[in-house]
Protein backbone atom coordinates (compact mmCIF):
# COMPACT_ATOMS: atom_id res chain seq x y z
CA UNK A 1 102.51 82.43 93.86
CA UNK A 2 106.01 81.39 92.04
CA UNK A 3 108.44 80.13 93.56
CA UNK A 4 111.70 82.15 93.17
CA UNK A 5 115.38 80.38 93.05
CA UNK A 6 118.12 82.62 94.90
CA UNK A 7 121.90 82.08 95.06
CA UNK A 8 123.77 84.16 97.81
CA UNK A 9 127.62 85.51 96.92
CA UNK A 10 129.43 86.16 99.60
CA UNK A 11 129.39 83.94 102.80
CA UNK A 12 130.20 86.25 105.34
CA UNK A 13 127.96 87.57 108.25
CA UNK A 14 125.45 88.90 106.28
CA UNK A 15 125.42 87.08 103.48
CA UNK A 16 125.35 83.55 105.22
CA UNK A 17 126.70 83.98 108.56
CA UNK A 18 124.56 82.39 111.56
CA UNK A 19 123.50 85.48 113.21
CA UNK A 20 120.15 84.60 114.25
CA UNK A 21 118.05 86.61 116.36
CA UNK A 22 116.46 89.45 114.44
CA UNK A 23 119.58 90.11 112.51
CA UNK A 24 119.41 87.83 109.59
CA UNK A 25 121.60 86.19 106.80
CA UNK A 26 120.67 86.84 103.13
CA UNK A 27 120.59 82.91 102.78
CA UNK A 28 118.68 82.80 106.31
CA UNK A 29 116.01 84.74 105.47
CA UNK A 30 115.44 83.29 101.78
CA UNK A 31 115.30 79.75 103.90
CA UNK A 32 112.65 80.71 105.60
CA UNK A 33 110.40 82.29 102.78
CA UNK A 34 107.79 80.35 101.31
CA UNK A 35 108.14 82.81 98.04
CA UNK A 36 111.39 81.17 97.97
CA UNK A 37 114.01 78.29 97.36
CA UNK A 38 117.64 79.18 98.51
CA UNK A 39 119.35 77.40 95.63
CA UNK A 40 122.78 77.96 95.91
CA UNK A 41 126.06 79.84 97.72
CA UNK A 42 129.70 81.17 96.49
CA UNK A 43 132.53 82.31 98.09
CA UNK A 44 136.13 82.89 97.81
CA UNK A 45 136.75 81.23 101.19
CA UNK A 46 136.85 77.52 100.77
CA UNK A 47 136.10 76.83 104.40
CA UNK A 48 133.46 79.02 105.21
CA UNK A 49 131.66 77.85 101.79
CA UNK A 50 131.77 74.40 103.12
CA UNK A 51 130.64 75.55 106.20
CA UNK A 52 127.71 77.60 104.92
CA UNK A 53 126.87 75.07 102.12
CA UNK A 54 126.31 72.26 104.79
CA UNK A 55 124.50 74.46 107.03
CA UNK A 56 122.03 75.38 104.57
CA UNK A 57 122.42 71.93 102.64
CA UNK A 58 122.41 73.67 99.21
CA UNK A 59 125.08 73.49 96.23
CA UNK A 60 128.23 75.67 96.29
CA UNK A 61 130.78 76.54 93.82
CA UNK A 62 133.42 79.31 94.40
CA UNK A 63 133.07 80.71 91.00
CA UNK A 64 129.76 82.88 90.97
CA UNK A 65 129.37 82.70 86.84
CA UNK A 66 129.54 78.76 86.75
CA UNK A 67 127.08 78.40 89.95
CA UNK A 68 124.42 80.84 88.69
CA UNK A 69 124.61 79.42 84.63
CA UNK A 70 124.28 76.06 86.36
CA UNK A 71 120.98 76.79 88.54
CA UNK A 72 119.59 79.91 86.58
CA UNK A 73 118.55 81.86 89.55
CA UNK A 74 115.61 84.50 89.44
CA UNK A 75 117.52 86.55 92.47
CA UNK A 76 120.80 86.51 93.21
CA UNK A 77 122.01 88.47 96.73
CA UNK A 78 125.55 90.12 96.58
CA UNK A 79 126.73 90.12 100.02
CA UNK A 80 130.83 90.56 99.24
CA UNK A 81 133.26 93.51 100.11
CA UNK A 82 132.18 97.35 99.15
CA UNK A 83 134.51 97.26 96.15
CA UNK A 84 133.29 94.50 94.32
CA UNK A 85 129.53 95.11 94.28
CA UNK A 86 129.69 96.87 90.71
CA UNK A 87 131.85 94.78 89.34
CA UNK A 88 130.31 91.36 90.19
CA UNK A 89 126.53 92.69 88.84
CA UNK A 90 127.79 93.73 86.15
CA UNK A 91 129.01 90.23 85.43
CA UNK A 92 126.12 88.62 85.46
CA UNK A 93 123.75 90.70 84.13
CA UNK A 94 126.19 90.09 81.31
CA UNK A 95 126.22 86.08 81.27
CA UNK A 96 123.08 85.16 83.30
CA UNK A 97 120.81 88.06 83.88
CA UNK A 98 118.52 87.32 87.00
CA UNK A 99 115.36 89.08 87.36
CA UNK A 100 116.61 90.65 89.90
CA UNK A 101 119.61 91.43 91.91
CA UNK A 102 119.75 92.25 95.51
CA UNK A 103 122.98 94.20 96.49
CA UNK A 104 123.91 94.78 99.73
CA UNK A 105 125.16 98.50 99.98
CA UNK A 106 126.82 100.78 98.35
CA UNK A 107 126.06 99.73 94.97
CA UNK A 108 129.45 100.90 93.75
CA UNK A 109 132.36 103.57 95.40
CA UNK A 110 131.42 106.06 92.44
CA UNK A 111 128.64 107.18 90.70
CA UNK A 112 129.89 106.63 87.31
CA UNK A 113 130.43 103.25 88.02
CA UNK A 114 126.90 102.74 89.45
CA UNK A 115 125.33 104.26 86.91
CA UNK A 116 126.86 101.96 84.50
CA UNK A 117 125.76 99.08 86.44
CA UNK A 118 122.03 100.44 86.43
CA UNK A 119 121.85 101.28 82.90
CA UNK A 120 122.95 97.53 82.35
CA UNK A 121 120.34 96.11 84.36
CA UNK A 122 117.84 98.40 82.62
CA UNK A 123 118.78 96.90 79.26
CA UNK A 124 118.48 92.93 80.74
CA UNK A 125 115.36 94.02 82.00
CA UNK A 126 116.89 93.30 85.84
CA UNK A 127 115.87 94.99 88.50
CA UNK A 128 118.02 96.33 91.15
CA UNK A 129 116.90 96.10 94.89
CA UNK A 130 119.13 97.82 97.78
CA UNK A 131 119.94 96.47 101.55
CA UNK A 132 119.71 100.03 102.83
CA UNK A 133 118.46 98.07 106.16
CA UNK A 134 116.26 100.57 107.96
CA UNK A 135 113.75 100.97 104.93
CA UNK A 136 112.80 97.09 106.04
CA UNK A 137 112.03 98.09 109.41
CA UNK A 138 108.73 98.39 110.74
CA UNK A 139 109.63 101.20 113.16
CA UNK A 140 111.65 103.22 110.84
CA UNK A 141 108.57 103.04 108.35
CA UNK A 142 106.54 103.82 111.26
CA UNK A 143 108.62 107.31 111.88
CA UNK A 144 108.33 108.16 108.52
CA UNK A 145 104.54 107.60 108.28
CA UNK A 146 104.31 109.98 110.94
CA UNK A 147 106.45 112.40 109.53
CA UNK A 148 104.13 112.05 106.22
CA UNK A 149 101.41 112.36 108.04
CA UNK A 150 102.05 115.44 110.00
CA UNK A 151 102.24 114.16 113.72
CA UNK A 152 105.20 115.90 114.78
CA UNK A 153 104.63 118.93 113.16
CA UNK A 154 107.29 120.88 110.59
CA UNK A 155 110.97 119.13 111.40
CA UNK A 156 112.96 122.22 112.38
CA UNK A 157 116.61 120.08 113.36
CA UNK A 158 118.12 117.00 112.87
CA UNK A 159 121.44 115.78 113.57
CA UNK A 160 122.49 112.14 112.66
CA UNK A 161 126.32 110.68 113.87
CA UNK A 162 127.90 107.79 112.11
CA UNK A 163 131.15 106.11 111.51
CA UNK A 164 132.90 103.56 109.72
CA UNK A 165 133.37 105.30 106.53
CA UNK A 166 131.22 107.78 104.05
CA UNK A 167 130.33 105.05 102.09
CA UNK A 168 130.16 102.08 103.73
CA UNK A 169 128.13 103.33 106.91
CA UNK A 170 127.52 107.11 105.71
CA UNK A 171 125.50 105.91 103.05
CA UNK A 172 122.56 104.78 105.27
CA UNK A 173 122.65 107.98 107.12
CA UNK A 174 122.06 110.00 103.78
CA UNK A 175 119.61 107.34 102.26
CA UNK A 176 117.35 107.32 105.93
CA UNK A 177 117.80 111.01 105.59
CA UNK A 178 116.39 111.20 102.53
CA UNK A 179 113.45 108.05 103.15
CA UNK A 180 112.04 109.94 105.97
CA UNK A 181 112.49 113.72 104.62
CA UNK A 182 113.20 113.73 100.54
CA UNK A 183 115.63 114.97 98.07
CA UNK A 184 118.64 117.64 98.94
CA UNK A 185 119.80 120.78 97.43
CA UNK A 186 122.55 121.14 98.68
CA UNK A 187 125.95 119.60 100.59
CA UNK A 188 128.71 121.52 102.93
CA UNK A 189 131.07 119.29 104.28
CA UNK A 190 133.10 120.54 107.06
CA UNK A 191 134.96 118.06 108.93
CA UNK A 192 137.09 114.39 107.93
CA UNK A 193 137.58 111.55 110.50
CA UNK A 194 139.39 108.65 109.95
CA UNK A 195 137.38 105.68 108.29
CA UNK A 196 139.10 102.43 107.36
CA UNK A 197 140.19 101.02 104.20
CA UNK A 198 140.05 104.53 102.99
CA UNK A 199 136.84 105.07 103.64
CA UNK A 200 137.45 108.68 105.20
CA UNK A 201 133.91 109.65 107.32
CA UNK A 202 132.92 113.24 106.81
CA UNK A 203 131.26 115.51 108.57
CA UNK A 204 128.34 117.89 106.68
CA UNK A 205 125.33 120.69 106.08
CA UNK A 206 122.65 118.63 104.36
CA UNK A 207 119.88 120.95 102.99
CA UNK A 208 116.18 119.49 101.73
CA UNK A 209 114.67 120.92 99.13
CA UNK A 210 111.73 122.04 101.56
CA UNK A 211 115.05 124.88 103.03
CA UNK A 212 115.05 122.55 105.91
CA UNK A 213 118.72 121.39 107.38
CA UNK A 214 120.27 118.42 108.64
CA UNK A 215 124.16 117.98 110.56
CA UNK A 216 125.60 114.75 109.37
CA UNK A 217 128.30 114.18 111.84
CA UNK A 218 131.45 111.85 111.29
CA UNK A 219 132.86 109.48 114.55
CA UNK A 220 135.76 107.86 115.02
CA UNK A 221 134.95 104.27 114.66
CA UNK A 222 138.23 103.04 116.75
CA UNK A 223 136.29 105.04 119.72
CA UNK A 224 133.24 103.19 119.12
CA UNK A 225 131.03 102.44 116.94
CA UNK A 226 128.40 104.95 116.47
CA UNK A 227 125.19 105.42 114.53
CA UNK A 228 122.07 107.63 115.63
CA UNK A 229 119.43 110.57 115.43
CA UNK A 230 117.85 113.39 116.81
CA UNK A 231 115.41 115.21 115.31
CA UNK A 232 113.50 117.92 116.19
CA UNK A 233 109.74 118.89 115.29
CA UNK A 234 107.36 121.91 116.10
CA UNK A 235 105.08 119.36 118.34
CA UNK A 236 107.61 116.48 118.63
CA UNK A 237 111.20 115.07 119.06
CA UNK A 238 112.39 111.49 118.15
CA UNK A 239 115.79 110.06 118.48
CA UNK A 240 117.17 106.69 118.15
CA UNK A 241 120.58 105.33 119.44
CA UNK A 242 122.67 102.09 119.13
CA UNK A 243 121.88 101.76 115.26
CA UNK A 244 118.38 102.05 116.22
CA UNK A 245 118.08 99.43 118.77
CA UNK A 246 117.08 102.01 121.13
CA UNK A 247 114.10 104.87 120.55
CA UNK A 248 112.78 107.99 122.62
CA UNK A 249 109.79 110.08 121.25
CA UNK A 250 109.01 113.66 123.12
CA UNK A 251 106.41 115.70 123.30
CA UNK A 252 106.43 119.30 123.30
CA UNK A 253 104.56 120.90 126.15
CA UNK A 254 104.74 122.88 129.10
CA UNK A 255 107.77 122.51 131.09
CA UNK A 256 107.19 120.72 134.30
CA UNK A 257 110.76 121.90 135.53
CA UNK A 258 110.52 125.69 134.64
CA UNK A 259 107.67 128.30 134.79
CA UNK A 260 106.32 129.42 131.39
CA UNK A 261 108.42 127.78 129.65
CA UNK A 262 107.90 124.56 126.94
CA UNK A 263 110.18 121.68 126.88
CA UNK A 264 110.71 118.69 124.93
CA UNK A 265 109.46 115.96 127.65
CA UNK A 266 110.14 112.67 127.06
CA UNK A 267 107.16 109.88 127.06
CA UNK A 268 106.53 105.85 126.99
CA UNK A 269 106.28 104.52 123.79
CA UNK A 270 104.30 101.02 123.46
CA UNK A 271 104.91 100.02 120.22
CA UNK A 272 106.13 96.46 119.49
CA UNK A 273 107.94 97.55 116.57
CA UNK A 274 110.46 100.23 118.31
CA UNK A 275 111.08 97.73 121.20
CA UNK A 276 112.25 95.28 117.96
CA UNK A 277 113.60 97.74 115.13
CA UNK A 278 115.43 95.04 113.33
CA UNK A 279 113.01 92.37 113.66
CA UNK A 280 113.35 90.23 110.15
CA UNK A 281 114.38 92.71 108.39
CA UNK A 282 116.04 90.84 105.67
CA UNK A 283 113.14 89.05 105.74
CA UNK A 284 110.79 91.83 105.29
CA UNK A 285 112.91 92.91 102.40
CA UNK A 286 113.09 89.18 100.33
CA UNK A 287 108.77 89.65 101.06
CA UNK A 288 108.95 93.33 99.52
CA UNK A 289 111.13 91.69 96.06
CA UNK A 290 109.02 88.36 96.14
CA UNK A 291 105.89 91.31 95.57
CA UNK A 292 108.14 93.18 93.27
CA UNK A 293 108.06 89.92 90.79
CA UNK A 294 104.96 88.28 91.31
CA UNK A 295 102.84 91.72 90.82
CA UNK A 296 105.06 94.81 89.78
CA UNK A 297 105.13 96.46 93.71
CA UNK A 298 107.67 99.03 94.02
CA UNK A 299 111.06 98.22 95.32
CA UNK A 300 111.13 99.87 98.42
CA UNK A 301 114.85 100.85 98.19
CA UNK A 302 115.74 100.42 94.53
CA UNK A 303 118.61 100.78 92.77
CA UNK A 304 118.43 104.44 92.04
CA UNK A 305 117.94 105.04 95.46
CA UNK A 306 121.35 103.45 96.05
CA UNK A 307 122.84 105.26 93.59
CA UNK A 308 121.82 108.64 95.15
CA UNK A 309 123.45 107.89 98.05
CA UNK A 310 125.87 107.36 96.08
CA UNK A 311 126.03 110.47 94.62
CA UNK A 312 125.34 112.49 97.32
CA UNK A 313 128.69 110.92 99.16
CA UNK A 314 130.84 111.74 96.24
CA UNK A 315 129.43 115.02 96.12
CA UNK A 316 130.42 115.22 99.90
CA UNK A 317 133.86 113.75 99.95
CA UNK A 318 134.75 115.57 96.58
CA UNK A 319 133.65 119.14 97.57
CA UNK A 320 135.99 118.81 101.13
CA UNK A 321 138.79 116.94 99.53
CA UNK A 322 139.12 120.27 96.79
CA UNK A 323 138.48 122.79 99.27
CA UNK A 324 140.89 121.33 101.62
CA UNK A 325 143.31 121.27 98.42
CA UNK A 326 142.88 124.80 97.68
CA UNK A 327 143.25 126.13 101.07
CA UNK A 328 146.81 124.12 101.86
């Protein structure tokens, strides 16, 4: 197996930040791969460089380009604000060109931008891998191999609450959405909450492809912070709250409460993995793009999956934001 050189940009909690627990760093989880050698950090932030650099004992440079022509990493992780993701990939796929580059999402804030970025990293030959979390989570794959294989039944409802902005947090709503149940048709946004740095959350009528729906609802992130699902099957009901710290499966059978009737009854679930949703997933993913180079496996959240949530978001925000315009 090769041994891959990383450099991590962007020193902040996910991108160096001593988390620990389940809830890795980029630069944690490439520490502890044996695929890999964490070569190198940048930030803008001269203190917390230092202080990331010495924790990890690795070089650091605060200029990204200089770092990365210096060690000629084959992945480099880009773990810095929402607005900068674009731009800073499309740097170095223009000086250095990785192998691969692991964003952390959105890939951009519009779909002309991201596209640009993708069809760059086409031509370098780069590929593009996407820190939609729950895709490296052994329970989430577990739901949708379950869906796949028919367990639950036909989905019938699903309703999934978020905050914190359409793109920034909104985004992994509409990419789980679409991991577990495929592509849309359609979008009919409905509602806007406040989301910060102008990151408005909005509310929404997703419909598959298959005619089945899905309620994306926005939250008020100054309430609390708020991400979960409930979804609804002919045999089955799952939901997940906290992020997806916290699961509940259901059968449907007869209802113990009310005389021929059926209810969705809630049962035990034993599985290690929904007890430990997050459980390396960083790691998980650095295993998944480790395969990706040493034998061709497919990304399993690539870059044009991040760009369709992308998309889809844009599609969303645009389609209220004209409506809205037209009706004042």
């Amino acid at each position: 197996m090769n041994l891959f050189k990383a450099i991590v940009i962007g020193c902040g909690r996910i991108g160096a930040g001593a988390a620990g627990g389940s809830m890795q760093s980029h630069a944690e989880a490439y520490s502890k791969h044996p695929g890999i050698t964490l070569s190198g950090l940048c930030d803008a932030d001269p203190g917390r460089l230092l202080e990331a650099a010495g924790r990890f004992k690795v070089k650091s440079d605060s200029d990204y380009i200089r770092l990365c022509t210096e060690i000629k990493p084959d992945i480099v992780s880009i773990c810095t604000p929402d607005n900068t993701h674009d731009e800073i990939a499309c740097s170095l796929l223009e000086s250095v060109s990785p192998r691969l580059i692991f964003m952390e999402k959105p890939v951009a804030l519009t779909a002309d931008a991201g596209a640009k970025m993708l069809a760059l990293a086409q031509s370098k030959k780069c590929l593009i891998a996407v820190n939609y979390t729950r895709r490296y989570s052994e329970a989430f794959q577990k739901v949708r191999d379950n869906i796949s294989a028919g367990l639950y039944g036909n989905p019938l409802q699903a309703t999934m609450t978020y905050g914190k902005g359409l793109f920034h947090n909104g985004t992994h709503a509409i990419d789980l959405l679409r991991y577990w149940f495929g592509d849309f048709s359609s979008e009919k946004p409905f509602e806007k909450i406040w989301g910060p740095a102008a990151d408005a959350s909005y509310s929404c009528v997703l419909t598959f492809q298959t005619g089945f729906k899905a309620v994306l609802r926005a939250f008020d992130e100054r309430v609390s912070t708020v991400f979960e699902g409930d979804y609804i099957f002919e045999k089955g009901r799952v939901g997940f709250t906290n992020g997806g710290a916290l699961w509940h499966f259901y059968d449907n059978t007869e209802s113990p409460y009310f005389r021929d009737y059926r209810n969705y009854i809630e049962k035990n679930t034993q599985a290690t993995c929904f007890a430990q949703p997050f459980e390396n997933c960083l790691y998980r993913a650095i295993d998944n793009i480790v395969a990706a180079l040493n034998t061709s496996a497919p990304l399993l959240c690539d870059g044009q999956d991040g760009l369709m949530a992308i998309r889809i978001a844009e599609r969303i925000r645009n389609d209220y934001e004209a409506h809205s315009s037209c009706c004042r």
